[in-house]
C-alpha atoms as a PDB file:
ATOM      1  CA  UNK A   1      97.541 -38.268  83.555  1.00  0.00           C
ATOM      2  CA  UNK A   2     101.526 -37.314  83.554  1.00  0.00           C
ATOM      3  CA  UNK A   3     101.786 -33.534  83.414  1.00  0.00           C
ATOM      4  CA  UNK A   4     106.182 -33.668  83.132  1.00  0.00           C
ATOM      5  CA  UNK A   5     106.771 -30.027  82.237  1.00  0.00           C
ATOM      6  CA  UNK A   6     108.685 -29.016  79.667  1.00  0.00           C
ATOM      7  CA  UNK A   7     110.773 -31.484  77.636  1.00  0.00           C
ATOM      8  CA  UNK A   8     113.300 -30.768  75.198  1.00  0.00           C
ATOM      9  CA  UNK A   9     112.850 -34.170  73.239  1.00  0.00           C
ATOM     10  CA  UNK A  10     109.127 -34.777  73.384  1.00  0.00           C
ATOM     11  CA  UNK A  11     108.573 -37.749  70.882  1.00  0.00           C
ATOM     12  CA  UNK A  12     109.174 -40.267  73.553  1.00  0.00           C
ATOM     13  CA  UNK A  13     106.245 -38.805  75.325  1.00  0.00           C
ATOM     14  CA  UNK A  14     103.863 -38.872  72.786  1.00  0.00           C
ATOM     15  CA  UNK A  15     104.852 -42.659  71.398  1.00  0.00           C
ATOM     16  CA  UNK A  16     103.908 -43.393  74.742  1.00  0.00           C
ATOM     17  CA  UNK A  17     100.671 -41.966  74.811  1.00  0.00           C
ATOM     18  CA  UNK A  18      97.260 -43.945  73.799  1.00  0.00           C
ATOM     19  CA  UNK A  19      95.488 -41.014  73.149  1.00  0.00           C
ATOM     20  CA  UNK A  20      96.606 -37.007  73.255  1.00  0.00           C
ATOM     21  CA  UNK A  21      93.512 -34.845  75.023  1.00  0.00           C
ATOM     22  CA  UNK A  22      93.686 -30.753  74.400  1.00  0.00           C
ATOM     23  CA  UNK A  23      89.991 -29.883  75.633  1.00  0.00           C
ATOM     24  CA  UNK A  24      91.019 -26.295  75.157  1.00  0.00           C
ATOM     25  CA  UNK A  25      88.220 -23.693  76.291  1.00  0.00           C
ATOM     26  CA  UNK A  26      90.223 -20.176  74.647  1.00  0.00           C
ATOM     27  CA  UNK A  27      91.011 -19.298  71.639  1.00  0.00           C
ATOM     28  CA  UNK A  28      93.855 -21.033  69.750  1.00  0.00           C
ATOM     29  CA  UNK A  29      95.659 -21.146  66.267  1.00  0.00           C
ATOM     30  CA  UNK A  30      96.667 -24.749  65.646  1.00  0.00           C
ATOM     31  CA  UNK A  31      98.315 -25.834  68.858  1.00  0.00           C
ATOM     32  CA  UNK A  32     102.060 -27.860  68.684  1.00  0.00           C
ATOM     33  CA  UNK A  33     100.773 -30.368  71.087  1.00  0.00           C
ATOM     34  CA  UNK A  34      98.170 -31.803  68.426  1.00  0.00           C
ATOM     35  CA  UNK A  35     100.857 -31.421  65.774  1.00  0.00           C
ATOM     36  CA  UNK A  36     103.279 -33.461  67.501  1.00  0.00           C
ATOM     37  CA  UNK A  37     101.038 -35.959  68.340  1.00  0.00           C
ATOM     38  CA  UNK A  38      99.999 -36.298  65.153  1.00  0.00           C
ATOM     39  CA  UNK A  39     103.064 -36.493  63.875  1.00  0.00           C
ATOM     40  CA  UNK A  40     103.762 -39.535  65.925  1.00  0.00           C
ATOM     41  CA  UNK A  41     100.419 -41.492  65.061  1.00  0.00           C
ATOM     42  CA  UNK A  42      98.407 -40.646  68.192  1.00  0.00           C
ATOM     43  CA  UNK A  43      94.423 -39.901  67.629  1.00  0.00           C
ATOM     44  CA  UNK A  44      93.646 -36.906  69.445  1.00  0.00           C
ATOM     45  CA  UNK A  45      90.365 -35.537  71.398  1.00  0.00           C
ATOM     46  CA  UNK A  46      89.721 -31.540  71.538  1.00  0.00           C
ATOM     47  CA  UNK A  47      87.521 -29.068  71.211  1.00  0.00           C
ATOM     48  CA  UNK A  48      86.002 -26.658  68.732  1.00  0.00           C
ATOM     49  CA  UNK A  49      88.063 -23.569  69.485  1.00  0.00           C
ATOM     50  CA  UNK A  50      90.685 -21.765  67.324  1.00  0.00           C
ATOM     51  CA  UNK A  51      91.994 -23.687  64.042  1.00  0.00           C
ATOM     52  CA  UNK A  52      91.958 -26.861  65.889  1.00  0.00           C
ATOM     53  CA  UNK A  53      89.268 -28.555  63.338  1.00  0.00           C
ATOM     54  CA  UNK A  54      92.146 -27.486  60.362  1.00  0.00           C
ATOM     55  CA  UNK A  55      93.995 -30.621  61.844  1.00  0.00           C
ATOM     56  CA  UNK A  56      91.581 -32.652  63.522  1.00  0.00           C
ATOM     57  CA  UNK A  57      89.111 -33.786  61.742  1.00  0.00           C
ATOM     58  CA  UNK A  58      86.104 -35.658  63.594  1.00  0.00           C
ATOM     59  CA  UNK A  59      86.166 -39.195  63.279  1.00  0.00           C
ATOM     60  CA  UNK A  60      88.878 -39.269  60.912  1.00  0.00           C
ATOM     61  CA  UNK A  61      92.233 -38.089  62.714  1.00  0.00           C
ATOM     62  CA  UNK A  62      90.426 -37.756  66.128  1.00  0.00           C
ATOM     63  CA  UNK A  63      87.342 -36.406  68.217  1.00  0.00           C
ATOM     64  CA  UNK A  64      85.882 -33.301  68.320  1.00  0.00           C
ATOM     65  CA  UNK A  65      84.192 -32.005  71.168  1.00  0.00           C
ATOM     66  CA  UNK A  66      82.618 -28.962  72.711  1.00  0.00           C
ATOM     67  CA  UNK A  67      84.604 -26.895  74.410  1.00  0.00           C
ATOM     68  CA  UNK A  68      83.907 -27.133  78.172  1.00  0.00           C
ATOM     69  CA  UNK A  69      81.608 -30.233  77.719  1.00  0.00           C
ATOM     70  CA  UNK A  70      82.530 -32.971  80.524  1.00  0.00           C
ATOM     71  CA  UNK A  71      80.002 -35.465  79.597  1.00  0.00           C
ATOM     72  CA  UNK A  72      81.580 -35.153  76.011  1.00  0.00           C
ATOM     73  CA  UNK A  73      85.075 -35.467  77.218  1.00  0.00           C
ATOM     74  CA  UNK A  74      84.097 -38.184  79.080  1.00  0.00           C
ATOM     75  CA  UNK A  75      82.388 -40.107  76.546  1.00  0.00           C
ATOM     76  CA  UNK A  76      85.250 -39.381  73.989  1.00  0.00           C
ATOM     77  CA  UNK A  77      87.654 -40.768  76.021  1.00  0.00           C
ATOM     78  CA  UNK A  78      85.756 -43.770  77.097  1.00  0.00           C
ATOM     79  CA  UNK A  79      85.290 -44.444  72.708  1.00  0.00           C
ATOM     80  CA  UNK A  80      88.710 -44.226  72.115  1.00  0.00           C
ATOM     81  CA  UNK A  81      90.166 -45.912  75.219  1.00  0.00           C
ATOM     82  CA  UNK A  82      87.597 -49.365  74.095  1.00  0.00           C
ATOM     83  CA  UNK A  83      88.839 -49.269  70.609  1.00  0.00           C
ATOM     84  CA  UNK A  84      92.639 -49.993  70.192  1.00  0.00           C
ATOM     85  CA  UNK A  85      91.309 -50.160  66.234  1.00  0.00           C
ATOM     86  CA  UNK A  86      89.943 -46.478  66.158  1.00  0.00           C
ATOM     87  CA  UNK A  87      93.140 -44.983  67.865  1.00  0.00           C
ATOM     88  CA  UNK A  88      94.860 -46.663  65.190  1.00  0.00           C
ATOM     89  CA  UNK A  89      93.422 -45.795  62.171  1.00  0.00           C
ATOM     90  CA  UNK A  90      92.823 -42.116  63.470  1.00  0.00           C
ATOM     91  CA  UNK A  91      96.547 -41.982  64.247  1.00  0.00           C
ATOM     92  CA  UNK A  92      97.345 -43.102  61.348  1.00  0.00           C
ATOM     93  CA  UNK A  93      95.022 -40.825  59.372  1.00  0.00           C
ATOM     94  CA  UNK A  94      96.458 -38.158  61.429  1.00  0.00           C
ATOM     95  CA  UNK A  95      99.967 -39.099  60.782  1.00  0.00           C
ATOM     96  CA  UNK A  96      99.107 -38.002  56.934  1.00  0.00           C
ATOM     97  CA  UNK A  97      97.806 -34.993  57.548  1.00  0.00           C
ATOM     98  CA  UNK A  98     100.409 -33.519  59.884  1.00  0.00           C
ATOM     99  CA  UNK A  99     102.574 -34.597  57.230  1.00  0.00           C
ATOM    100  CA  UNK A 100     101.300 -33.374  53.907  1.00  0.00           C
ATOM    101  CA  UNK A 101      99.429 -30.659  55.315  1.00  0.00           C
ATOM    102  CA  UNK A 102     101.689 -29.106  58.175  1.00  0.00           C
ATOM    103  CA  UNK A 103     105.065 -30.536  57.883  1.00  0.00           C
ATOM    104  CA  UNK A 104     108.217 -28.023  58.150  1.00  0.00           C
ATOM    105  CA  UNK A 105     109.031 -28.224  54.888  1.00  0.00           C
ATOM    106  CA  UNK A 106     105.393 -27.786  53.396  1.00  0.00           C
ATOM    107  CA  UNK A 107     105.067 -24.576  55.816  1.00  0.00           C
ATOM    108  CA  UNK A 108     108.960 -23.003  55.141  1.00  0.00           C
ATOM    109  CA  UNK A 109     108.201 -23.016  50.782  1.00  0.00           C
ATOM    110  CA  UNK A 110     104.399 -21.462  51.939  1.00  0.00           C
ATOM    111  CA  UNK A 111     106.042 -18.788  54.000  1.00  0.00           C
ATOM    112  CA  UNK A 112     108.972 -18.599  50.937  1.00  0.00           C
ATOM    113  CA  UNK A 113     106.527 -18.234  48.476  1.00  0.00           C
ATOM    114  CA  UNK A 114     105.222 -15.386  50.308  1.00  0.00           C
ATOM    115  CA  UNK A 115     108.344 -13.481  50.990  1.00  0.00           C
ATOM    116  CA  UNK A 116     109.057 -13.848  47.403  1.00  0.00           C
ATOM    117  CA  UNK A 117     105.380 -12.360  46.406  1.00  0.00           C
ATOM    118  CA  UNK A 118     106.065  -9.551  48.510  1.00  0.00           C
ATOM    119  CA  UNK A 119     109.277  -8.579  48.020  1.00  0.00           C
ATOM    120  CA  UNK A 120     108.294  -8.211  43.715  1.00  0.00           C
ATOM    121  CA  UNK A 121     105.733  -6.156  44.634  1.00  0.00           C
END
């Protein structure tokens, strides 16, 4: 575990990863950390909580897990840290779907489109 603060250019850090872990406990919209990693191929393990489960999906782009469950954690990490094959098709699943469903350009025309609704009334 490398907890390095904050970094300004943080794709090196997630190409190096084998797996990206957010067991987040709180609420939570769609966190950048899962994004990113996504973005760069990485499965990911996390919980239940907040909008998580709009980008991971459960054995598809990663694991989800309970929030606050050890044994699950545990047991999630052990799965994907065995299977070199499962990390990469769920980063590569996951890839996609940062992509086509939360890439910048996808989310500036949503939030366009919505300006432009509410400014004609």
């Amino acid at each position: 575990v490398i907890m390095p603060g904050n970094q300004d250019d943080v794709v090196p850090w997630f190409q190096a990863l084998d797996v990206c872990v957010l067991p987040s406990y709180a609420n939570e919209g769609v966190p950048q950390a899962i994004l990113q990693a996504m973005s760069c191929g990485i499965a990911v393990i996390s919980t239940t909580v907040g909008s998580i489960r709009e980008a991971v999906r459960d054995q598809e782009t990663g694991i989800i897990i309970p929030p606050e469950d050890e044994a699950a954690l545990r047991n999630a990490l052990e799965t994907l840290l065995a299977d070199a094959e499962m990390r990469l098709r769920f980063g590569d699943a996951g890839r996609k779907v940062a992509l086509e469903k939360f890439g910048l350009g996808l989310m500036l025309d949503k939030m366009a489109a919505i300006f432009h609704g509410v400014a004609r009334g």
